[in-house]
C-alpha atoms as a PDB file:
ATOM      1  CA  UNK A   1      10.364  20.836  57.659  1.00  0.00           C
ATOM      2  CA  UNK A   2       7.281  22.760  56.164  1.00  0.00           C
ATOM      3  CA  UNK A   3       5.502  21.072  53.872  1.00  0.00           C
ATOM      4  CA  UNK A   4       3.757  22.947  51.363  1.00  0.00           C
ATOM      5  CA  UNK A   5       0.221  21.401  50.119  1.00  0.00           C
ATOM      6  CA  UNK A   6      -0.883  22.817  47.150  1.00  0.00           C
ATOM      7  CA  UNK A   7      -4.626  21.641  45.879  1.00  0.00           C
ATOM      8  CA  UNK A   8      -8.729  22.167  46.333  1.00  0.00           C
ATOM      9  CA  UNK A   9     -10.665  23.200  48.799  1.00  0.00           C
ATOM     10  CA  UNK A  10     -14.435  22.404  48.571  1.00  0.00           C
ATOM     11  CA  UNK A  11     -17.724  21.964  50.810  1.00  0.00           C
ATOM     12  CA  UNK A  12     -19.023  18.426  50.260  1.00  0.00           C
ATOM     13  CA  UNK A  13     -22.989  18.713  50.708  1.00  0.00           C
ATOM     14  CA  UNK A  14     -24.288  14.797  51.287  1.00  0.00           C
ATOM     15  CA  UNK A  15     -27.518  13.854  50.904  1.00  0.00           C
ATOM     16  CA  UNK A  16     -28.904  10.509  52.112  1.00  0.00           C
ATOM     17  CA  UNK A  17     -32.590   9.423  49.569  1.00  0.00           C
ATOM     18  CA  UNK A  18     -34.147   7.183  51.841  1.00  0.00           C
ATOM     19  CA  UNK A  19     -35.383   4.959  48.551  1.00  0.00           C
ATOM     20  CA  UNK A  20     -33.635   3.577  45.467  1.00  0.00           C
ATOM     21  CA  UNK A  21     -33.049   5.695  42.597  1.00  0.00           C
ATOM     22  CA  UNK A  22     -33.890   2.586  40.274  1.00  0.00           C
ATOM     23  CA  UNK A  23     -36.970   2.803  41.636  1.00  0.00           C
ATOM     24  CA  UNK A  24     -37.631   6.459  40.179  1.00  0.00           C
ATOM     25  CA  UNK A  25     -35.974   6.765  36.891  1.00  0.00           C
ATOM     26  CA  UNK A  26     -37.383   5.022  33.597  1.00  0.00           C
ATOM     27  CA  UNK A  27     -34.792   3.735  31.532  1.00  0.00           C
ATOM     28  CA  UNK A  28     -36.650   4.203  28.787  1.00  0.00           C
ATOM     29  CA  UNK A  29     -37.603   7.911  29.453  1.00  0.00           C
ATOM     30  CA  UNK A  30     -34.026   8.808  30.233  1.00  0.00           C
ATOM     31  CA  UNK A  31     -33.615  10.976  26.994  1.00  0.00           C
ATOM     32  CA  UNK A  32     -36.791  13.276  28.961  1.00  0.00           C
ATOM     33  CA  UNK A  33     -35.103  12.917  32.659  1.00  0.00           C
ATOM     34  CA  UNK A  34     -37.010  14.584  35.420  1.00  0.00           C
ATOM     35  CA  UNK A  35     -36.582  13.878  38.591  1.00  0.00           C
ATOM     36  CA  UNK A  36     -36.752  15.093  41.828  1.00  0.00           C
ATOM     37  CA  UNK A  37     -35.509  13.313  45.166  1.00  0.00           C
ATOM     38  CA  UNK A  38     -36.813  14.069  48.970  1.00  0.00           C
ATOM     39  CA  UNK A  39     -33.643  13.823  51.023  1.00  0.00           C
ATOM     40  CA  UNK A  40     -34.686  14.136  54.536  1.00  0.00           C
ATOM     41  CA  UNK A  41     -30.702  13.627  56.082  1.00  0.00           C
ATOM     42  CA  UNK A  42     -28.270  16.124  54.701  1.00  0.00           C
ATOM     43  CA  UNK A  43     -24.542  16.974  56.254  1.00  0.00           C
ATOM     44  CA  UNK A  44     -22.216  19.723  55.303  1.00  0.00           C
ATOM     45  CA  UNK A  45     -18.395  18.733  55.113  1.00  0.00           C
ATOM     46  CA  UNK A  46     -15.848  20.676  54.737  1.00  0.00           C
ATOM     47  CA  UNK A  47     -13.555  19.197  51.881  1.00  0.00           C
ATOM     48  CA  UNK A  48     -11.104  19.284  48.927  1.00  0.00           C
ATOM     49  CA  UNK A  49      -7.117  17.513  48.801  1.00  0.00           C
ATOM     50  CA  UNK A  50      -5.510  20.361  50.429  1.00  0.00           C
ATOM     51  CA  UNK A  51      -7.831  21.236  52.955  1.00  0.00           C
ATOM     52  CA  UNK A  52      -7.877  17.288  53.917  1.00  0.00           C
ATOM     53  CA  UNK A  53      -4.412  16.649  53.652  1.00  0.00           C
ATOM     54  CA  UNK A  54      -2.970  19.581  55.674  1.00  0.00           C
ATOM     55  CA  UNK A  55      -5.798  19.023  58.361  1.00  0.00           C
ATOM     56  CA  UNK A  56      -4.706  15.093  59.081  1.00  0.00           C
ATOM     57  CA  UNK A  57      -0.899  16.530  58.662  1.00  0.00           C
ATOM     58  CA  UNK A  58      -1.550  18.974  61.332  1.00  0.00           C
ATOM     59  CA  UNK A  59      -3.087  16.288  63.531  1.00  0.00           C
ATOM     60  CA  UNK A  60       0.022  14.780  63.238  1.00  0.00           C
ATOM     61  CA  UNK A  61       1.923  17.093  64.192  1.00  0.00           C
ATOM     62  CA  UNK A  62       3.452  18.106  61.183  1.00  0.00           C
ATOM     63  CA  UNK A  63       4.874  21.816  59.512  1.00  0.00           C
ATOM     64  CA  UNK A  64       1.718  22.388  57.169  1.00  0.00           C
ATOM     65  CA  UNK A  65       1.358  25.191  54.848  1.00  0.00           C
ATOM     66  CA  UNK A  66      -1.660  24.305  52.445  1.00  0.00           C
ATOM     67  CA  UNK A  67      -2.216  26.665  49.324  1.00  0.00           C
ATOM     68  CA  UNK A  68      -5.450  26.828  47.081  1.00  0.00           C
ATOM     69  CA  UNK A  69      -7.947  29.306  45.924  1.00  0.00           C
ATOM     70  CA  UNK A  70     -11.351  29.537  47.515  1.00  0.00           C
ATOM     71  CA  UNK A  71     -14.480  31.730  47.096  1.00  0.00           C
ATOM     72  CA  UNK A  72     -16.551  34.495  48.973  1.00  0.00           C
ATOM     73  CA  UNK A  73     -18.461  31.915  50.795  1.00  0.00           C
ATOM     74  CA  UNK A  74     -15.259  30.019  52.406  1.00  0.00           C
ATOM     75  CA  UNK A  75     -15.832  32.414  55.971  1.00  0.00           C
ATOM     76  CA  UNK A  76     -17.141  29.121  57.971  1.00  0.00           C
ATOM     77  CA  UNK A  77     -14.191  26.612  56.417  1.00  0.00           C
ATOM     78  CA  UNK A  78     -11.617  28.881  57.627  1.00  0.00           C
ATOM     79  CA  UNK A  79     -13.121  29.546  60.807  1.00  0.00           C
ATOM     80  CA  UNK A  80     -12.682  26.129  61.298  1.00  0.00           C
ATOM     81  CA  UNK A  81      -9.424  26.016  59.824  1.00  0.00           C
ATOM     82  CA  UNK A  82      -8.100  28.433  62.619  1.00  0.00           C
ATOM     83  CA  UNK A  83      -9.984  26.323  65.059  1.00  0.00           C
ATOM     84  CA  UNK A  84      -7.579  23.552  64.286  1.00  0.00           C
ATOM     85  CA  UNK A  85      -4.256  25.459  63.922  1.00  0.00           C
ATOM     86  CA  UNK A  86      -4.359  24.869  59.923  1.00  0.00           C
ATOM     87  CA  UNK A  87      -2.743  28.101  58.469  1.00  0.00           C
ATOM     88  CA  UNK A  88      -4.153  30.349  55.927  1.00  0.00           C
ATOM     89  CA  UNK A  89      -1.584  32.485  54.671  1.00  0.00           C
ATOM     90  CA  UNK A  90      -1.892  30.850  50.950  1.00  0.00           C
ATOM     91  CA  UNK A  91      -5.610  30.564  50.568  1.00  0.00           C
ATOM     92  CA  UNK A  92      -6.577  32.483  48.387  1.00  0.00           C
ATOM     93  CA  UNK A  93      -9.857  34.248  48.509  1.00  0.00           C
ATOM     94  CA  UNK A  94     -11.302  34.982  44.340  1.00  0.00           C
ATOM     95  CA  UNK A  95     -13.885  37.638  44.420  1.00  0.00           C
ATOM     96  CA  UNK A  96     -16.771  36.727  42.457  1.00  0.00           C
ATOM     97  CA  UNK A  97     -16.909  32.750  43.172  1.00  0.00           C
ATOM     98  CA  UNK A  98     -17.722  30.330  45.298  1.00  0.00           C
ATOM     99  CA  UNK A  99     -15.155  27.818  46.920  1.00  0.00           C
ATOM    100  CA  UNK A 100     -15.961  24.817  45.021  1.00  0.00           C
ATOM    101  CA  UNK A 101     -18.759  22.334  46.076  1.00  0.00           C
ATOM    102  CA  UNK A 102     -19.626  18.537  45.491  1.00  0.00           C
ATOM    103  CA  UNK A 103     -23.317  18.262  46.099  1.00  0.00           C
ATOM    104  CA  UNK A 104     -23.681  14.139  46.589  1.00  0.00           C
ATOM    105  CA  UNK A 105     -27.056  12.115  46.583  1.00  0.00           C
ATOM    106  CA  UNK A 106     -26.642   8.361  47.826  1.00  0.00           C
ATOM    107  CA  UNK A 107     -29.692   5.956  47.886  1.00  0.00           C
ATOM    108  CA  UNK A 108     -29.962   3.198  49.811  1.00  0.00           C
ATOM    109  CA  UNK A 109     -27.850   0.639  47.183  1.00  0.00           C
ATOM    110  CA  UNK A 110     -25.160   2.904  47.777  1.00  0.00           C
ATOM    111  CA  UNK A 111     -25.255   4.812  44.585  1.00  0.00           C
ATOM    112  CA  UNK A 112     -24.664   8.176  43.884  1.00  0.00           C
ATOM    113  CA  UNK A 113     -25.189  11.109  41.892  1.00  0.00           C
ATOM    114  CA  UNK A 114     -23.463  14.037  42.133  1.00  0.00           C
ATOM    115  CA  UNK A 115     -23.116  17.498  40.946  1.00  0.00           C
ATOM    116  CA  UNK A 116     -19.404  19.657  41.107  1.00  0.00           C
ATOM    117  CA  UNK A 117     -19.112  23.167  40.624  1.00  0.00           C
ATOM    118  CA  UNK A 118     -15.163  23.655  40.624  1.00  0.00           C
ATOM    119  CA  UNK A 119     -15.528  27.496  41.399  1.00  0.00           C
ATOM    120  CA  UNK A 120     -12.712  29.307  42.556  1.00  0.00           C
ATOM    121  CA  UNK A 121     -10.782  25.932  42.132  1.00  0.00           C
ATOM    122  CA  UNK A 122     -10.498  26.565  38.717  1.00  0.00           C
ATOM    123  CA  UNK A 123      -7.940  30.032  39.461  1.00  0.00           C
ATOM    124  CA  UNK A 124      -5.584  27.913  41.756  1.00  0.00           C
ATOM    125  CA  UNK A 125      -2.296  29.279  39.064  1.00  0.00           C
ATOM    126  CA  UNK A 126      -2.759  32.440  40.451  1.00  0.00           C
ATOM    127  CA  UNK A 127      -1.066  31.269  43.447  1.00  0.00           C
ATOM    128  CA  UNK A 128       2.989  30.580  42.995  1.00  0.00           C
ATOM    129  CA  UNK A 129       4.901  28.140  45.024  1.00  0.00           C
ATOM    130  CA  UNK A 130       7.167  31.224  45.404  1.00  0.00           C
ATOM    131  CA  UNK A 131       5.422  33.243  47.550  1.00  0.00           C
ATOM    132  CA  UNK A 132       5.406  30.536  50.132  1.00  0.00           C
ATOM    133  CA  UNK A 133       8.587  31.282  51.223  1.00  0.00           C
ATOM    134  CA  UNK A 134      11.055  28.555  52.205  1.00  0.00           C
ATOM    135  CA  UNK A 135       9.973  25.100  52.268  1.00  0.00           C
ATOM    136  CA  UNK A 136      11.460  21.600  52.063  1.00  0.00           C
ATOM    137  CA  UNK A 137       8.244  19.030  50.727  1.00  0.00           C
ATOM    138  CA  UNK A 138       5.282  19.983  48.478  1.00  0.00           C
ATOM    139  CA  UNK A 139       2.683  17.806  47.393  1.00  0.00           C
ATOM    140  CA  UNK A 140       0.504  18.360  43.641  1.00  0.00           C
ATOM    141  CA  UNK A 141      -2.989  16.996  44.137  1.00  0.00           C
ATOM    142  CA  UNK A 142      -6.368  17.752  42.307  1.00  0.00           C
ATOM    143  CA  UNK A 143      -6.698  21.401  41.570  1.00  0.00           C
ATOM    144  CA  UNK A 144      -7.551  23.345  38.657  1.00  0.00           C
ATOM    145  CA  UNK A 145      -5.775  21.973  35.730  1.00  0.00           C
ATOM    146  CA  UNK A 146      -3.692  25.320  34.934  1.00  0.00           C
ATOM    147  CA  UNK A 147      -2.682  25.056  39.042  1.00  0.00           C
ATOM    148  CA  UNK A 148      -1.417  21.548  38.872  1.00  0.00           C
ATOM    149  CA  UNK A 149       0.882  22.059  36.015  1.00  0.00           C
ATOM    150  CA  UNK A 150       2.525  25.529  37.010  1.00  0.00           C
ATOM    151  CA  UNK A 151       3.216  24.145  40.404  1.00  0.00           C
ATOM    152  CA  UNK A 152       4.727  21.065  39.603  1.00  0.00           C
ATOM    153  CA  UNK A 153       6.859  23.494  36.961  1.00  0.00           C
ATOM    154  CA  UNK A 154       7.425  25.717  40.082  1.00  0.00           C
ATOM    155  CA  UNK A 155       8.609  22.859  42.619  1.00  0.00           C
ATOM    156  CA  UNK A 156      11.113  21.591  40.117  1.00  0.00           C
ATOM    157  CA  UNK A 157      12.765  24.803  39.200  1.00  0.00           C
ATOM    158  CA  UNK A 158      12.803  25.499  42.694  1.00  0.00           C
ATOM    159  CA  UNK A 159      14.332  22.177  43.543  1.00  0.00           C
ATOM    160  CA  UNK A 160      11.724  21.262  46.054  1.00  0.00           C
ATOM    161  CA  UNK A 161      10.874  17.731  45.912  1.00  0.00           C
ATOM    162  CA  UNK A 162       7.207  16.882  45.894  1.00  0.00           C
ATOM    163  CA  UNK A 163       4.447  14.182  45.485  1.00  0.00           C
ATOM    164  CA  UNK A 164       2.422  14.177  41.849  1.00  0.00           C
ATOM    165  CA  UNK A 165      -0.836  12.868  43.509  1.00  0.00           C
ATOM    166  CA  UNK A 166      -3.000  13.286  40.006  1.00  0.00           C
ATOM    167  CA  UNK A 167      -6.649  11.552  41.851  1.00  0.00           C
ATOM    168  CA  UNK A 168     -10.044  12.997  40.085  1.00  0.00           C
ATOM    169  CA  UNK A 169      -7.615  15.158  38.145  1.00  0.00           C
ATOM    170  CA  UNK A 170      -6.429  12.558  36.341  1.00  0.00           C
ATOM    171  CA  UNK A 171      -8.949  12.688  33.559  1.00  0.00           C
ATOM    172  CA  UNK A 172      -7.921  16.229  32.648  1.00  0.00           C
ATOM    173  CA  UNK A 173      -4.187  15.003  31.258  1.00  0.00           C
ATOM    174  CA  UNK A 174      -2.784  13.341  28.274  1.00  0.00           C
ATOM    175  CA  UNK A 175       0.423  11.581  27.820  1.00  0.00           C
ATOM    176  CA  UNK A 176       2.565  14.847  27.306  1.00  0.00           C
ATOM    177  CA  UNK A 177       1.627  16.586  30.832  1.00  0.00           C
ATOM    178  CA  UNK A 178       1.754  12.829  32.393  1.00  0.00           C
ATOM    179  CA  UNK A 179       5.326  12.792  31.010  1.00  0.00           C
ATOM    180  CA  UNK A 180       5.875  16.203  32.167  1.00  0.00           C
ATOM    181  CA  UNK A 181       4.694  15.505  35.682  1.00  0.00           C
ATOM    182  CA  UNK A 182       6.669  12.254  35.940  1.00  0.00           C
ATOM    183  CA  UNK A 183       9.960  14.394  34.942  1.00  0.00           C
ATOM    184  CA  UNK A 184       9.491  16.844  37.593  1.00  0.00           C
ATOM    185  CA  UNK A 185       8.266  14.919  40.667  1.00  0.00           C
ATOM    186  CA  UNK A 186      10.162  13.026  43.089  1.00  0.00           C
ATOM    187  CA  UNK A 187       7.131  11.007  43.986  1.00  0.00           C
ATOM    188  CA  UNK A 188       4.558   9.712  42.355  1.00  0.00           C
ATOM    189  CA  UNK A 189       0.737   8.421  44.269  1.00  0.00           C
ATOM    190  CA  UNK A 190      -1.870   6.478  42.752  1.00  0.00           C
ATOM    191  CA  UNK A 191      -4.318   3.966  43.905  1.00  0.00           C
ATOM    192  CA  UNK A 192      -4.612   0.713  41.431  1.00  0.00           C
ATOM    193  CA  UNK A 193      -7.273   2.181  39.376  1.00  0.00           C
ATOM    194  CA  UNK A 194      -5.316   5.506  38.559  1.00  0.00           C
ATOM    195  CA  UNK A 195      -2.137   3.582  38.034  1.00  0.00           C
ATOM    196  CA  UNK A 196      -3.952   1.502  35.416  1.00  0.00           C
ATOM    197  CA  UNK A 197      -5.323   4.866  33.560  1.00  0.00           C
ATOM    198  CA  UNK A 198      -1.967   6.153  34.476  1.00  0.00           C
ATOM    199  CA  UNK A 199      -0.085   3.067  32.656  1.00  0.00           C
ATOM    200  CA  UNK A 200      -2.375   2.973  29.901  1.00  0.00           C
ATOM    201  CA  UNK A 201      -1.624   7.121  28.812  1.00  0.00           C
ATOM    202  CA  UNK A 202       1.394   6.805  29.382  1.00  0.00           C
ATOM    203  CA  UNK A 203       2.573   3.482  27.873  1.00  0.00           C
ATOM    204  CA  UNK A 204       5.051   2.466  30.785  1.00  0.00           C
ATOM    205  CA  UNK A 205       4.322  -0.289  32.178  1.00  0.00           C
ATOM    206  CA  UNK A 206       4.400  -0.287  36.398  1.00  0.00           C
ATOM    207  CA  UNK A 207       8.328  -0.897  36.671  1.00  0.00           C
ATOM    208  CA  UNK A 208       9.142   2.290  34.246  1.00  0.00           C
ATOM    209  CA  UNK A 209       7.307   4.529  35.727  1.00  0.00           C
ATOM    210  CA  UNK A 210       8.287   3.652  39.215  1.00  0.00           C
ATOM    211  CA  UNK A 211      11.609   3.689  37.803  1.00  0.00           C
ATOM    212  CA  UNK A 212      11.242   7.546  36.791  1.00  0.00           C
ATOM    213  CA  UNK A 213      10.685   8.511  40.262  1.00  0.00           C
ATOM    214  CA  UNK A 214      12.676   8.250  43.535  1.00  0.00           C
ATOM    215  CA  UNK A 215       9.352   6.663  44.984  1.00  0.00           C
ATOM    216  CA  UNK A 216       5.500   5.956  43.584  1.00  0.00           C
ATOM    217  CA  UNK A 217       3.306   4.921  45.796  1.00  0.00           C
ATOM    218  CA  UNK A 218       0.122   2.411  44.722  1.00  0.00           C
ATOM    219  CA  UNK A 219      -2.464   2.324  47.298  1.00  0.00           C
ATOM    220  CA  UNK A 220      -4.945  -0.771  47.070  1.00  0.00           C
ATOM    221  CA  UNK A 221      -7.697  -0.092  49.334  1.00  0.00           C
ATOM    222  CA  UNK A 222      -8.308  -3.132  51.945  1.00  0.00           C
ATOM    223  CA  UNK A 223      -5.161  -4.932  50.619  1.00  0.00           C
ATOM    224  CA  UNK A 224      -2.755  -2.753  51.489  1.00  0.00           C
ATOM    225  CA  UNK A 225      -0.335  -0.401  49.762  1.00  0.00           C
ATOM    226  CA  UNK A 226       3.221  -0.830  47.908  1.00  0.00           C
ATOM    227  CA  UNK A 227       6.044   1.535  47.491  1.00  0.00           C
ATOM    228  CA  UNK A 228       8.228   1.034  44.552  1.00  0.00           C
ATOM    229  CA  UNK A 229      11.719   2.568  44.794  1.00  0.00           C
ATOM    230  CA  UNK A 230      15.298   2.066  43.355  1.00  0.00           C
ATOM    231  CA  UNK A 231      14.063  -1.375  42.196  1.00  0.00           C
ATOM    232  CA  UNK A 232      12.742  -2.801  45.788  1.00  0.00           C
ATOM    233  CA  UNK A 233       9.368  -2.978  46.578  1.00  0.00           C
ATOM    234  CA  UNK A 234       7.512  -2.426  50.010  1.00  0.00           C
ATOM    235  CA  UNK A 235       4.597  -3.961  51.010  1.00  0.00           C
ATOM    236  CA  UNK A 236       2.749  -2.115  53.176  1.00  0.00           C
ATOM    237  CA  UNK A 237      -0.146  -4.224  55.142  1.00  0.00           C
ATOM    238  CA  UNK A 238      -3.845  -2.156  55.592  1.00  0.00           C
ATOM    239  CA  UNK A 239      -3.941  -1.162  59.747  1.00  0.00           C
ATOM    240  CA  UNK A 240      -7.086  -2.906  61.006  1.00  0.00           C
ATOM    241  CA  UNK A 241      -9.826  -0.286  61.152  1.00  0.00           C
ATOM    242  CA  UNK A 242     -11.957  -0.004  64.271  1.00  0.00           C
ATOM    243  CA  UNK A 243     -15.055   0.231  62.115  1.00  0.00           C
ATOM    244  CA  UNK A 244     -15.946   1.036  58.948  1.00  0.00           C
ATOM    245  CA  UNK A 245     -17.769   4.100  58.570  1.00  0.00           C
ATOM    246  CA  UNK A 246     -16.748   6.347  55.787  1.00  0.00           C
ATOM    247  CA  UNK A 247     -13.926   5.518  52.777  1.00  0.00           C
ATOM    248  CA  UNK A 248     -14.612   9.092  51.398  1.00  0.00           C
ATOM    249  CA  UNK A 249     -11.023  10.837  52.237  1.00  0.00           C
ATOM    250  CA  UNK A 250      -8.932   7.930  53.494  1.00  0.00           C
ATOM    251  CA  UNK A 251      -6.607   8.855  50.042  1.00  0.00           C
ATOM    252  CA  UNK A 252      -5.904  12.474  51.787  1.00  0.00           C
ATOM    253  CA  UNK A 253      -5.367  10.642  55.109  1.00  0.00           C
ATOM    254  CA  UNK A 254      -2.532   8.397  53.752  1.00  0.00           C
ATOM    255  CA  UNK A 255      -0.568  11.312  51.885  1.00  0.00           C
ATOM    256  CA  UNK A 256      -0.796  13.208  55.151  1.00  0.00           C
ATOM    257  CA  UNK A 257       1.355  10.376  56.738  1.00  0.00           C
ATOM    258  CA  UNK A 258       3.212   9.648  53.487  1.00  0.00           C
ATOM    259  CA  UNK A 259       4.480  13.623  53.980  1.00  0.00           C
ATOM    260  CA  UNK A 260       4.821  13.440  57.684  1.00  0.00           C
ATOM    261  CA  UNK A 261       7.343  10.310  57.269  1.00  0.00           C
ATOM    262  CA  UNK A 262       8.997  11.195  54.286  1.00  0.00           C
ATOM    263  CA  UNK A 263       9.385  15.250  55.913  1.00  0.00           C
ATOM    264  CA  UNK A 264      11.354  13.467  58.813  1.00  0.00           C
ATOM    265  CA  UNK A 265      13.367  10.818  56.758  1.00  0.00           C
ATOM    266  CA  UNK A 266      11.646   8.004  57.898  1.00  0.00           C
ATOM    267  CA  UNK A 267      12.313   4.344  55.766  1.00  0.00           C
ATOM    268  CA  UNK A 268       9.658   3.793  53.712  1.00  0.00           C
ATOM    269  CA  UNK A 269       8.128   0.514  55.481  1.00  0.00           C
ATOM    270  CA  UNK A 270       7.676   3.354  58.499  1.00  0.00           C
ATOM    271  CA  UNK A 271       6.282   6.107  56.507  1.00  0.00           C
ATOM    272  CA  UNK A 272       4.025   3.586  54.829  1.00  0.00           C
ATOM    273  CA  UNK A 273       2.334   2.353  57.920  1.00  0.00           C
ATOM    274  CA  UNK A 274       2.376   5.425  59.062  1.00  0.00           C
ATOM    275  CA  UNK A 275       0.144   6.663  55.934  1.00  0.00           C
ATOM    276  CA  UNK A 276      -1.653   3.172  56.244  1.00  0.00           C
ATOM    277  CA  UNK A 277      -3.031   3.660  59.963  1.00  0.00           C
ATOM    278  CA  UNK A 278      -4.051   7.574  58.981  1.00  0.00           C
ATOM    279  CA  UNK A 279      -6.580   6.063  56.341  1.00  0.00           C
ATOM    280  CA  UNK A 280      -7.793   3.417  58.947  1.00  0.00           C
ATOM    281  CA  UNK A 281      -8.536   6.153  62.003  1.00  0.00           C
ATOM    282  CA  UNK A 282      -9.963   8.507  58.828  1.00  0.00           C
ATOM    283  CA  UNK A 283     -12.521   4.934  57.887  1.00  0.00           C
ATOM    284  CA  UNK A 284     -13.776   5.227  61.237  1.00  0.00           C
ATOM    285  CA  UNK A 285     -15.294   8.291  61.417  1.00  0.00           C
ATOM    286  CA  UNK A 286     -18.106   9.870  58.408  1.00  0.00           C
ATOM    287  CA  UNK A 287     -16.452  12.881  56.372  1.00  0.00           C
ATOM    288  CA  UNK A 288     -13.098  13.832  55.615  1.00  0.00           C
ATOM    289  CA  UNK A 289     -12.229  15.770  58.393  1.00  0.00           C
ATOM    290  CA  UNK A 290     -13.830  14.931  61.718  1.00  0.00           C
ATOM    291  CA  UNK A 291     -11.294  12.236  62.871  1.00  0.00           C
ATOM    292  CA  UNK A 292      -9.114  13.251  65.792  1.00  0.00           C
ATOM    293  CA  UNK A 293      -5.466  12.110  66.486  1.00  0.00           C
ATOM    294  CA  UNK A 294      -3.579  13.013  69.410  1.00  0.00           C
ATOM    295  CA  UNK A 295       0.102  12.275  68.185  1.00  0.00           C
ATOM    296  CA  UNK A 296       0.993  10.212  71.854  1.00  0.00           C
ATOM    297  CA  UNK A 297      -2.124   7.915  71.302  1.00  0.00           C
ATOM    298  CA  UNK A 298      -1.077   7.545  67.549  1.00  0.00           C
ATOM    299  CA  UNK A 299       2.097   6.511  68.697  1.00  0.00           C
ATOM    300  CA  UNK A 300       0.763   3.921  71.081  1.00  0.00           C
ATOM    301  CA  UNK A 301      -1.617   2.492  68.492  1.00  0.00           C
ATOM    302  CA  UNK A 302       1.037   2.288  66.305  1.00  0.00           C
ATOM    303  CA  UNK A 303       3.177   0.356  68.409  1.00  0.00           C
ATOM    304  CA  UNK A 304       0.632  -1.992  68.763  1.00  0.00           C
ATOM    305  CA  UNK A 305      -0.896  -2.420  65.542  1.00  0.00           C
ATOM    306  CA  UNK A 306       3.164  -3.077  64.220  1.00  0.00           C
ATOM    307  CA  UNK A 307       4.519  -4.447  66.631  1.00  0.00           C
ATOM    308  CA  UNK A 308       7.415  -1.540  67.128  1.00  0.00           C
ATOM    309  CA  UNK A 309       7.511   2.206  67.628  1.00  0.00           C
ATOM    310  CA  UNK A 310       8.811   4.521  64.998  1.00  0.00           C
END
């Protein structure tokens, strides 16, 4: 079953400032801001929802077409795109941009501040959902704001079923697309703080809008995850991460098993734990995608951190 993954791609540029920014900004000059921070560690990521998603689904083993709209300077993200089988027939190259790019600063109190440039992100509805060809799953996540809409428009008058995964888009909708979205998808995925913002737009409380959909999915970090459909509710535990090195991406890492199980017709306490133990192996490793999973090994860890094989 290909599953078609339509949302960013970015390059995530991380910058570690060895200091505290509180120790560096005057509150009372703020309205005259200058500053200027000496970051000695810097990483380069490769990034965005669809590049993240479709690289953990392909880990997994799974039929991954991801489609988004990149710029001239995406040469080394699909180089390593073809390194690790993830196709490219639907990324779409915008002359005159740059793929978009998060460029984070973190001090050592863990706060950051961070610049986005959306880029070519921001032409992602000149791709259709139509010129993928035949596929059976699609997923909506953070994209440009025209892009999100069309394709959700597109999967439902195609009859496709597909995931509304709204994330740091969220901010960009009112209640009328919200509503729209809800009609259209067949699942809906949130973690508790979207949810809330989603509930409070909206005006539904939790039960209708889990009612509108055949599935939504509420992720809760440490505590676990729940899937609400036809009325029941799953409780899905958190798999017990090795260590904890990096949560930046674990939200890409649990779609990518939420789409492998629900591509295969897997129950939803499988696909759940399935999603749950992606985000644990992704909060072992720093960036969002330099974890490894060999599908046998995955299968064995499974079994063990559950208690039975799927």
């Amino acid at each position: 079953m290909t599953v078609l993954i339509c949302g960013s791609f970015a390059f995530d540029t991380i910058m570690l400032f060895p200091d505290r920014f509180k120790h560096h900004i005057l509150p009372e000059q703020v309205h005259i801001l200058n500053v200027s921070f000496l970051v000695p560690q810097m990483r380069r990521e490769f990034g965005g929802c669809a590049g993240n998603i479709a690289y953990s689904l392909q880990m997994l083993g799974g039929d991954v077409l991801p489609m988004g709209t990149v710029g001239e300077d995406f040469a080394a993200y699909a180089k390593w795109m073809d390194r690790w089988g993830v196709r490219r027939d639907h990324v779409t190259v915008v002359p005159g941009t740059f793929t978009a790019q998060a460029f984070i600063t973190t001090d050592l109190d863990d706060n950051q501040i961070t610049a986005f440039h959306p880029g070519a992100m921001g032409y992602a509805h000149l791709n259709s959902v139509s010129q993928a060809g035949p596929v059976s799953l699609g997923i909506v996540s953070p994209d440009g704001r025209d892009g999100m809409l069309l394709h959700a428009q597109q999967f439902a008058s195609a009859g496709i079923p597909f995931i509304f995964d709204p994330g740091q888009g969220m901010p960009m909708f009112g209640r009328p697309e919200l509503d729209a979205f809800l009609e259209q998808a067949t699942y809906l995925s949130v973690n508790d703080y979207e949810c809330k913002l989603f509930q409070e737009r909206t005006g539904a409380s939790l039960r209708e809008l889990a009612a509108r959909v055949d599935g939504l999915v509420l992720t809760k970090g440490g505590e676990g995850s729940e899937i609400h459909s036809k009325g029941k509710t799953h409780v899905i535990p958190a798999a017990k991460a090795q260590r904890i090195a990096d949560p930046t991406g674990c939200g890409d890492a649990y779609r990518a098993g939420l789409l492998y199980g629900i591509s295969r017709g897997m129950d939803w306490e499988t696909t759940g734990r399935i999603a749950a133990l992606m985000g644990a192996i992704k909060i072992e490793h720093h960036g969002t995608q330099n974890h490894r999973v060999d599908p046998g090994e995955f299968s064995d860890r499974f079994r063990r951190e559950f208690g039975y094989a799927f």
